[in-house]
Structures are given as C-alpha cells and as structure tokens.
C-alpha atoms as a PDB file:
ATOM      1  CA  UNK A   1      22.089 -37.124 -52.779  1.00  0.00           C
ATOM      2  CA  UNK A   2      20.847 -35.072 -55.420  1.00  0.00           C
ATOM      3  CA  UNK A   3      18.150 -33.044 -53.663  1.00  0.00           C
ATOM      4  CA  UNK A   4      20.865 -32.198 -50.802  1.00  0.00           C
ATOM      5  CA  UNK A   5      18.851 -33.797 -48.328  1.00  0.00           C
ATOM      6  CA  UNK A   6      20.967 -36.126 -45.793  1.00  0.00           C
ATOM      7  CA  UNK A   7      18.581 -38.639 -44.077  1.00  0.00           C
ATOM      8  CA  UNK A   8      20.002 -39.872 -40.626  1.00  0.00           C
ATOM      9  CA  UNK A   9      18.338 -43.091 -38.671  1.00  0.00           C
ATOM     10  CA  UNK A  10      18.607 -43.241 -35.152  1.00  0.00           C
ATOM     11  CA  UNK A  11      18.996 -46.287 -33.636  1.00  0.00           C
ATOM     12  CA  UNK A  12      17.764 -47.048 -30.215  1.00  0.00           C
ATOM     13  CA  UNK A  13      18.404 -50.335 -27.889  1.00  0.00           C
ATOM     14  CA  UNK A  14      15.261 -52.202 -27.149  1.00  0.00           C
ATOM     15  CA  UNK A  15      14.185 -51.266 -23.836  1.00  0.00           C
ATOM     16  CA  UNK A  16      12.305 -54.081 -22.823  1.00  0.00           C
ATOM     17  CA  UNK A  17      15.875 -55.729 -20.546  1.00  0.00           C
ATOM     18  CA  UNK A  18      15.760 -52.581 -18.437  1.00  0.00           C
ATOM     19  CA  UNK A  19      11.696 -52.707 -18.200  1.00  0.00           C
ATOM     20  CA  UNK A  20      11.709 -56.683 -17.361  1.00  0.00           C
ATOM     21  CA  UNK A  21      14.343 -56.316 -14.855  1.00  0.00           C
ATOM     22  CA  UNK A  22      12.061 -53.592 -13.253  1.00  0.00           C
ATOM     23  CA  UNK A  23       8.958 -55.679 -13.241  1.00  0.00           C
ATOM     24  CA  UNK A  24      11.118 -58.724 -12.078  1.00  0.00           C
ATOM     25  CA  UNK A  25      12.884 -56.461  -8.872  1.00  0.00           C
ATOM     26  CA  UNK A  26       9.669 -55.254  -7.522  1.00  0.00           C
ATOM     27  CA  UNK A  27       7.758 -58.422  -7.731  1.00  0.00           C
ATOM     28  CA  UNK A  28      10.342 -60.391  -5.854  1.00  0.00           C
ATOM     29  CA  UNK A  29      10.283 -57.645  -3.080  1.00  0.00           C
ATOM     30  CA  UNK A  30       7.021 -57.263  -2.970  1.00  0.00           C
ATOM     31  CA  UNK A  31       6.041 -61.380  -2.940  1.00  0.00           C
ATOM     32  CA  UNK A  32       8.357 -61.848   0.150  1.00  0.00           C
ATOM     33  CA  UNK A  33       6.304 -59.639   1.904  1.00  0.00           C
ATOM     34  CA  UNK A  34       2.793 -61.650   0.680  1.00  0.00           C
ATOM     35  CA  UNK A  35       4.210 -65.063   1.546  1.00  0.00           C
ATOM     36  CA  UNK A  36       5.510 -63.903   5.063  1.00  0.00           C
ATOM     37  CA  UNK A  37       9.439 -63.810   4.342  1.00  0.00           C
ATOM     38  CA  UNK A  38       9.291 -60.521   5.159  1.00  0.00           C
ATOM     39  CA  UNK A  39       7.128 -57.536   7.624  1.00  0.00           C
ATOM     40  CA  UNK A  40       5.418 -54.809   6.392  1.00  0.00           C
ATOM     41  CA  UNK A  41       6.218 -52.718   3.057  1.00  0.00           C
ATOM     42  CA  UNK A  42       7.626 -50.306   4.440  1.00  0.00           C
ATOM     43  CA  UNK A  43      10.928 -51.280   2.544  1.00  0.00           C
ATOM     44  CA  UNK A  44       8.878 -52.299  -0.318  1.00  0.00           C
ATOM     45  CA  UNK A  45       7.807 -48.819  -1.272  1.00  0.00           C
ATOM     46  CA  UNK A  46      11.610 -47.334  -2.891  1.00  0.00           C
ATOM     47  CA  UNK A  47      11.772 -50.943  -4.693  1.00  0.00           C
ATOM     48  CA  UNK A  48       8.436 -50.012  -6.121  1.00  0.00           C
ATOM     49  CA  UNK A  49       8.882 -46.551  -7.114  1.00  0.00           C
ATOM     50  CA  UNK A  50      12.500 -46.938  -8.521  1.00  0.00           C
ATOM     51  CA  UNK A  51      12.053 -50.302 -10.028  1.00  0.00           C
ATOM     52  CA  UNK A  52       8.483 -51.600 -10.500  1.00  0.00           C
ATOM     53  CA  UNK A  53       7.755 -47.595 -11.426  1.00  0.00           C
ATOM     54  CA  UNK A  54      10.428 -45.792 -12.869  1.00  0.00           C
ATOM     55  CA  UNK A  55      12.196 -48.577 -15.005  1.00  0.00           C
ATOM     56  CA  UNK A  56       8.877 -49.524 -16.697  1.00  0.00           C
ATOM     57  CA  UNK A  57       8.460 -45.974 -17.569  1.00  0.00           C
ATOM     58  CA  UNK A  58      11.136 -45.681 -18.583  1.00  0.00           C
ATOM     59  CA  UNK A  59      10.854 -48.580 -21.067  1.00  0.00           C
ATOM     60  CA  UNK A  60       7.452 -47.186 -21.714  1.00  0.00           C
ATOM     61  CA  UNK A  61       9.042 -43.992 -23.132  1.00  0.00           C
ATOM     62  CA  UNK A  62      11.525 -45.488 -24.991  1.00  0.00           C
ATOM     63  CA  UNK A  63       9.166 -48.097 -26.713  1.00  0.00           C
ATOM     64  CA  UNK A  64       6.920 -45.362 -27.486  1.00  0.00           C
ATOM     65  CA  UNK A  65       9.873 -44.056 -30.053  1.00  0.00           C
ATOM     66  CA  UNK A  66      10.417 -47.689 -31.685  1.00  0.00           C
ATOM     67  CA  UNK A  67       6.763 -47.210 -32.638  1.00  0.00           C
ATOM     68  CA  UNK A  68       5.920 -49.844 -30.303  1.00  0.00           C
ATOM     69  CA  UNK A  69       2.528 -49.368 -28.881  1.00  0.00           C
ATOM     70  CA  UNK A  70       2.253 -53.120 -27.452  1.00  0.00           C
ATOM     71  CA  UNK A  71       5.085 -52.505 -25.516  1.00  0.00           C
ATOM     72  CA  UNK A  72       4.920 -48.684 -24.828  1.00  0.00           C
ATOM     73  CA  UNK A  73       1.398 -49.147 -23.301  1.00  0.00           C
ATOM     74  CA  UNK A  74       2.415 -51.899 -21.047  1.00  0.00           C
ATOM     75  CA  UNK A  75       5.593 -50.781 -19.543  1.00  0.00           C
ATOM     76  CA  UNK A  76       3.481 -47.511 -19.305  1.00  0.00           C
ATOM     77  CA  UNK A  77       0.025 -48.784 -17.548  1.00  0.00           C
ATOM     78  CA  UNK A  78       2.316 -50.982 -15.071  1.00  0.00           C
ATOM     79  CA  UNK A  79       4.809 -48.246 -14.342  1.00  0.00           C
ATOM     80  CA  UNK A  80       1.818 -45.850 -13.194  1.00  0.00           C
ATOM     81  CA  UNK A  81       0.506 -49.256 -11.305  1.00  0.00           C
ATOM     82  CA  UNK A  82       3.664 -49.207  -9.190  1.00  0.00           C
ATOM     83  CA  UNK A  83       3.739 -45.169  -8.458  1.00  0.00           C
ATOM     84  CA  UNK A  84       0.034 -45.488  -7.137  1.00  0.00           C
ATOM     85  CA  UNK A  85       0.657 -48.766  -4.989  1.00  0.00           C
ATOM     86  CA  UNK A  86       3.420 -46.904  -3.463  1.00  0.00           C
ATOM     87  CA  UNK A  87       1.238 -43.752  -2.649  1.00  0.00           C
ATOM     88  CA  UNK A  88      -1.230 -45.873  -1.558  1.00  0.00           C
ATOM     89  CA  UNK A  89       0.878 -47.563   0.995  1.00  0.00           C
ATOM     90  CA  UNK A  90       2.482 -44.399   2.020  1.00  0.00           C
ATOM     91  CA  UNK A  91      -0.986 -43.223   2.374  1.00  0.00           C
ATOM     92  CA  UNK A  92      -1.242 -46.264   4.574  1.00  0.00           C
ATOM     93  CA  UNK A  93       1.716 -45.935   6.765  1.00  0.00           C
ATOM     94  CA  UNK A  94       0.416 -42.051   7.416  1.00  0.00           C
ATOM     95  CA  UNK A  95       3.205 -40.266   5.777  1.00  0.00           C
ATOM     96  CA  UNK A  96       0.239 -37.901   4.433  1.00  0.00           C
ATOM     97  CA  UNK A  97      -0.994 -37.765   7.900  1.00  0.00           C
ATOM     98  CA  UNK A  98      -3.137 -39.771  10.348  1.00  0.00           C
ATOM     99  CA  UNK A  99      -6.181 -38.764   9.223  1.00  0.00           C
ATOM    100  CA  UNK A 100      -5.445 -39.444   5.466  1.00  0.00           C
ATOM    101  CA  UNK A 101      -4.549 -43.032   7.140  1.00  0.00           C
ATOM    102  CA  UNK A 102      -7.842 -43.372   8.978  1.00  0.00           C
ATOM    103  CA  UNK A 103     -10.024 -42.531   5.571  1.00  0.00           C
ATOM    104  CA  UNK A 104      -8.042 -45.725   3.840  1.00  0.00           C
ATOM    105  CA  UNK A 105     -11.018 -48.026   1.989  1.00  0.00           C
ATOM    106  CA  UNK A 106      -9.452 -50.465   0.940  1.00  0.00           C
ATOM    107  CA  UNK A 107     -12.320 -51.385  -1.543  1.00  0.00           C
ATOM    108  CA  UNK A 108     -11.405 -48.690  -3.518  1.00  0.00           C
ATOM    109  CA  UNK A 109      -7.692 -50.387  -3.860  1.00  0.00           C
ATOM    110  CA  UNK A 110      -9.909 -53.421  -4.995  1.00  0.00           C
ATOM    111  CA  UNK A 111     -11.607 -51.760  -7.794  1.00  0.00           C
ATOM    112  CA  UNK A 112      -8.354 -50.576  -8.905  1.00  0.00           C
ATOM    113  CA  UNK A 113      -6.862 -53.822  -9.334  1.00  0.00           C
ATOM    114  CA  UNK A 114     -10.192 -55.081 -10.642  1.00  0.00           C
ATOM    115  CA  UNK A 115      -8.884 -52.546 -13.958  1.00  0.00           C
ATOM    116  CA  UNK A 116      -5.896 -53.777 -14.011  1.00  0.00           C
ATOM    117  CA  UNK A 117      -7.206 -56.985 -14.519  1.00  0.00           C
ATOM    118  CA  UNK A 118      -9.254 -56.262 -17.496  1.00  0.00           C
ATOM    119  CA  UNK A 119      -6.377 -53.824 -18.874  1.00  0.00           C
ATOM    120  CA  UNK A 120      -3.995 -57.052 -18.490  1.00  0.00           C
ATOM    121  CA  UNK A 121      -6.872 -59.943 -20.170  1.00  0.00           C
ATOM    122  CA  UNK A 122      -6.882 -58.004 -23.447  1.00  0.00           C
ATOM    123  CA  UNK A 123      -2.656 -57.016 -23.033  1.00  0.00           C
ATOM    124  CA  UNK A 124      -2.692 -61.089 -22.722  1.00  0.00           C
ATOM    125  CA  UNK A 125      -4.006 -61.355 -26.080  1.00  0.00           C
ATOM    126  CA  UNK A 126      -2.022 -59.354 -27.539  1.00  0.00           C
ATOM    127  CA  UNK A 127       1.260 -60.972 -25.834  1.00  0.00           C
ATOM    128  CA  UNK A 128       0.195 -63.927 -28.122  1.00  0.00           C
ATOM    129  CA  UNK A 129       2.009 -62.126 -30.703  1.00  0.00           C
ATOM    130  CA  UNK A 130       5.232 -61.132 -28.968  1.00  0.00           C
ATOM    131  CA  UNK A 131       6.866 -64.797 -27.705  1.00  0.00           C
ATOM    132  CA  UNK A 132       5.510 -67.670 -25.294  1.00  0.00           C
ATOM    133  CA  UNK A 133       7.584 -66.171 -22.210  1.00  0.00           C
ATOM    134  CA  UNK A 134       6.012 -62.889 -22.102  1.00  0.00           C
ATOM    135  CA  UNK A 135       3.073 -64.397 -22.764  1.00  0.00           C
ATOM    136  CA  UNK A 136       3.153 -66.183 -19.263  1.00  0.00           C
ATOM    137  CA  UNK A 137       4.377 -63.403 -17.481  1.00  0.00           C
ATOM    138  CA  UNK A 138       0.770 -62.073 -18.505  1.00  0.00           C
ATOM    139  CA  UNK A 139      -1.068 -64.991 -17.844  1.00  0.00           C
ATOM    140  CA  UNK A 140       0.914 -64.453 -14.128  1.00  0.00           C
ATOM    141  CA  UNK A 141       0.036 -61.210 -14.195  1.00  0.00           C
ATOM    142  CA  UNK A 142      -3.683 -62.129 -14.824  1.00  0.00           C
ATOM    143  CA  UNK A 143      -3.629 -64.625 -11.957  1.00  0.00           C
ATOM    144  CA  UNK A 144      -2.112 -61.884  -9.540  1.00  0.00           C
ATOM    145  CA  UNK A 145      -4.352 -59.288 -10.432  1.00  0.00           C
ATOM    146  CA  UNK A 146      -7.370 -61.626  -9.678  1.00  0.00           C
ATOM    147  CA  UNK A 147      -5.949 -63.167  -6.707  1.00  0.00           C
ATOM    148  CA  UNK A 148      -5.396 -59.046  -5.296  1.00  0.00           C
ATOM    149  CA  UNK A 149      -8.890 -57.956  -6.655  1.00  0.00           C
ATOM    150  CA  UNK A 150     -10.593 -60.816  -4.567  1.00  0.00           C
ATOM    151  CA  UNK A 151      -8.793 -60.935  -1.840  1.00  0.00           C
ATOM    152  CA  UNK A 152      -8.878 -56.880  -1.345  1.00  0.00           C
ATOM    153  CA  UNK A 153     -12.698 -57.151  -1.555  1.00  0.00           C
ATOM    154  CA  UNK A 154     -12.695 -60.051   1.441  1.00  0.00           C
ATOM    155  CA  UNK A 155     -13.741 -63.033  -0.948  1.00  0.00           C
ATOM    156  CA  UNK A 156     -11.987 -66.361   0.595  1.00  0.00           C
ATOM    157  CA  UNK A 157      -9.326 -64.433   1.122  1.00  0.00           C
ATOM    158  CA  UNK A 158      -6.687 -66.247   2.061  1.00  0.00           C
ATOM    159  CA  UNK A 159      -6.872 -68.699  -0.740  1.00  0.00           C
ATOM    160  CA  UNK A 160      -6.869 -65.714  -3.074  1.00  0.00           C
ATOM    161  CA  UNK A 161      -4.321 -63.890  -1.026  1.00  0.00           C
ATOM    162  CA  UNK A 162      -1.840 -67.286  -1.466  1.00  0.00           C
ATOM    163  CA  UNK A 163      -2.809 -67.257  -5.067  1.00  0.00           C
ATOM    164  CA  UNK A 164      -1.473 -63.587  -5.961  1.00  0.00           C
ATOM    165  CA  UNK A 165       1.740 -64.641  -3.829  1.00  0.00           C
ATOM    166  CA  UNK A 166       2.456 -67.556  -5.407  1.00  0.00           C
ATOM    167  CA  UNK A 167       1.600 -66.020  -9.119  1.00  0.00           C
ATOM    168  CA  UNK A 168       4.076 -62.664  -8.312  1.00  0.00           C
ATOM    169  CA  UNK A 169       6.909 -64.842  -7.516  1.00  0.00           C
ATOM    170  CA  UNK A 170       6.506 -67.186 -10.070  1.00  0.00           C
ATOM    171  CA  UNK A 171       6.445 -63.951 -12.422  1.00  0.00           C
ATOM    172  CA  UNK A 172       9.423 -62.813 -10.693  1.00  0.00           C
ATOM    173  CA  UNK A 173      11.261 -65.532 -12.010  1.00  0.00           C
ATOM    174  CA  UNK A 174       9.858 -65.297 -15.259  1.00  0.00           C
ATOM    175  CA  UNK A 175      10.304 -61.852 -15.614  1.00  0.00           C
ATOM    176  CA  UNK A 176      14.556 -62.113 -14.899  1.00  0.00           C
ATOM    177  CA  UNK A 177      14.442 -64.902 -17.201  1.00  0.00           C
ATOM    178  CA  UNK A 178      12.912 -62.481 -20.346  1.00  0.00           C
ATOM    179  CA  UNK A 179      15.056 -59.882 -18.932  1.00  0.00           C
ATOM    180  CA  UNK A 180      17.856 -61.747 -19.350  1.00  0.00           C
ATOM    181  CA  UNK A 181      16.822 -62.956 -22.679  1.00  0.00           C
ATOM    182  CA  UNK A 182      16.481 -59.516 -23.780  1.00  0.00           C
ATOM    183  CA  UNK A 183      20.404 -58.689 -22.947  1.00  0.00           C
ATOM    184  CA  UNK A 184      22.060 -61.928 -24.094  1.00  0.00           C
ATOM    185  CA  UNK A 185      19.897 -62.457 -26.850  1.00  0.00           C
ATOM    186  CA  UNK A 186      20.815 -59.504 -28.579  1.00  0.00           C
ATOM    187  CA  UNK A 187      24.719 -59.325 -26.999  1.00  0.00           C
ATOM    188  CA  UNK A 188      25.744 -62.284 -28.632  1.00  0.00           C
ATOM    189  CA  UNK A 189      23.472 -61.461 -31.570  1.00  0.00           C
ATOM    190  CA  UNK A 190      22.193 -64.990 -31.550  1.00  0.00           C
ATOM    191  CA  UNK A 191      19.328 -67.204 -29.674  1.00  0.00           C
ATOM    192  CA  UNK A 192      21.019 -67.594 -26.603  1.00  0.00           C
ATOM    193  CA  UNK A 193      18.163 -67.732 -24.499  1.00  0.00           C
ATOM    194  CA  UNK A 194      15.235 -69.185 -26.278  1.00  0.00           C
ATOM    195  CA  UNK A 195      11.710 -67.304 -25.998  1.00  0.00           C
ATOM    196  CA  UNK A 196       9.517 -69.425 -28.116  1.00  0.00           C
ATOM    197  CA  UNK A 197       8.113 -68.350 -30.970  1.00  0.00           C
ATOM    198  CA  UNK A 198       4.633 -66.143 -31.192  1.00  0.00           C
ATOM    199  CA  UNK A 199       0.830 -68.360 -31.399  1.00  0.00           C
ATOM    200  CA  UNK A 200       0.386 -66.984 -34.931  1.00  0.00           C
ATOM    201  CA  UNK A 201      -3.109 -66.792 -34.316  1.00  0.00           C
ATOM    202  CA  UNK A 202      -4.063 -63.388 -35.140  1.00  0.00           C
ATOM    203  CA  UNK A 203      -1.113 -62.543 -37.402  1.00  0.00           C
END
C-alpha cells in the first residue's frame, strides 16, 4: 500500500451457539425443578451461574465486538438475570446467613421479573428481525417471565406457576435447537438446520 499502512480484519466466530446452549442448559435444570422432576435448587444454582450466567455473558461480550447490539444486550441483560437468581436463592438457602434468609420478600423477586418482562416485550420485537426460532424463544421467554411475575406476587398461582414451567421447557428445547443451528449451520457452511427467515416488517 502506498501510504505504508497495513489494515488487518479480525475475524471472530458468532457467539450466539455458546450463548444458546447456555440459555438452553439452565432452563432445562431449572424447569425440572418447577414441574416437580426434581427438589429444591440447591443443584440448580452452579447450572445457573456457569451456564444460564456466564455463557450468556460471555456471548454478550463477544457480540458486543461484532457490533451487535441486538444480540450483545440480550445475552448481556439475561446473563446478569441468571447471576442475581442465583444470589437470590443462595440468599434463600442462608448461605449469607439466617437472618439475610428471614428478611427474603419475595415481592421484591416479583418486581424484578415484572422488568424482565418489559425488557423481553420490546427484545421480542426486535427478534422479528433476527429469524422465526429466536423469535419464539422470546415469545417463551415472554410467557415465562409473566407466568414468574404473577405467580411470585400470589395471583392464581398455580396456573401461572404451571405456565412459566411449561414455557421454560418448551424454550429449553428451542433454545438447543438454535444452538445447534448456530454450529451446524455455519460448520457445513450451508442451511443445515433451517431458522426461517426474518418478518420483514420493520426492515
């Protein structure tokens, strides 16, 4: 080049497998112990700081440097999700001590997943424009958060309680699916693993 300047482009893999596979662990841990497969969470909590926590940040981190601020913001916001559920429940079990366990609203758990469930409507949206699975795994994620948010604040709460169950497996399965898709997809360099195409509404 004649100005002597050598321009070098990195190339990064997309991190959205690893985040997917994340989302897709801790969910199917965590819905066992909702639909009574399995007691207490006391072996939920590593699942959800490792997986449903540290994969999606680490997704997050990596999306943030393919300029992706769709998919930086939501591997991000459900990453941090994960690492407070956990503290919460350690809170809980009275790892931080009995008294910390005693002061437990649970109300205040409810309001939290009451933001989560605005953060996900408009991240819905905007999964329009990405393909048709991740948009389900939102419209999942929509139905869990209000199925947690109602049933947290004591509103017919076991319908609501069945309907976050139901809605995190289902998005469990989802989730390994678009995982999956992610991995093969790009292996074999071909559709190998269909998606479905974006809405094109908005773009």
């Amino acid at each position: 080049m004649k100005s002597g300047v050598t321009h070098v482009k990195q190339v990064n893999a997309d991190p959205s497998a690893i985040g997917l596979f994340g989302l897709a662990m801790v969910t199917l841990v965590a819905s066992s112990q909702k639909l009574g497969w399995t007691d207490g969470v006391s072996f939920v909590v590593p699942w959800a700081i490792f997986l449903g926590a540290s994969a999606q940040l680490l997704a997050s981190l990596k999306d943030f440097k393919h300029n992706n601020t769709f998919g930086a913001t939501a591997f991000g916001a459900y990453a941090f999700f994960w690492y407070s559920v956990a503290l919460s429940w350690l809170t809980q079990l009275g790892v931080f001590g009995a008294q910390a366990a005693a002061a437990v609203d649970a109300k205040q758990l409810g309001f939290a997943f009451l933001g989560y469930l605005i953060f996900t409507l408009y991240m819905t949206i905007g999964a329009m424009e990405t393909h048709k699975v991740l948009f389900i795994i939102f419209v999942l994620i929509d139905f869990l958060f209000i199925g947690l948010t109602f049933s947290t604040f004591g509103i017919n709460e076991h319908f609501f309680h069945n309907l976050a169950a139901y809605s995190e497996l289902i998005l469990s399965i989802f989730s390994f699916y678009a995982s999956a898709a992610a991995v093969l997809n790009t292996h074999f360099g071909k559709t190998f693993l269909p998606v479905g195409r974006p809405f094109g509404i908005f773009k």
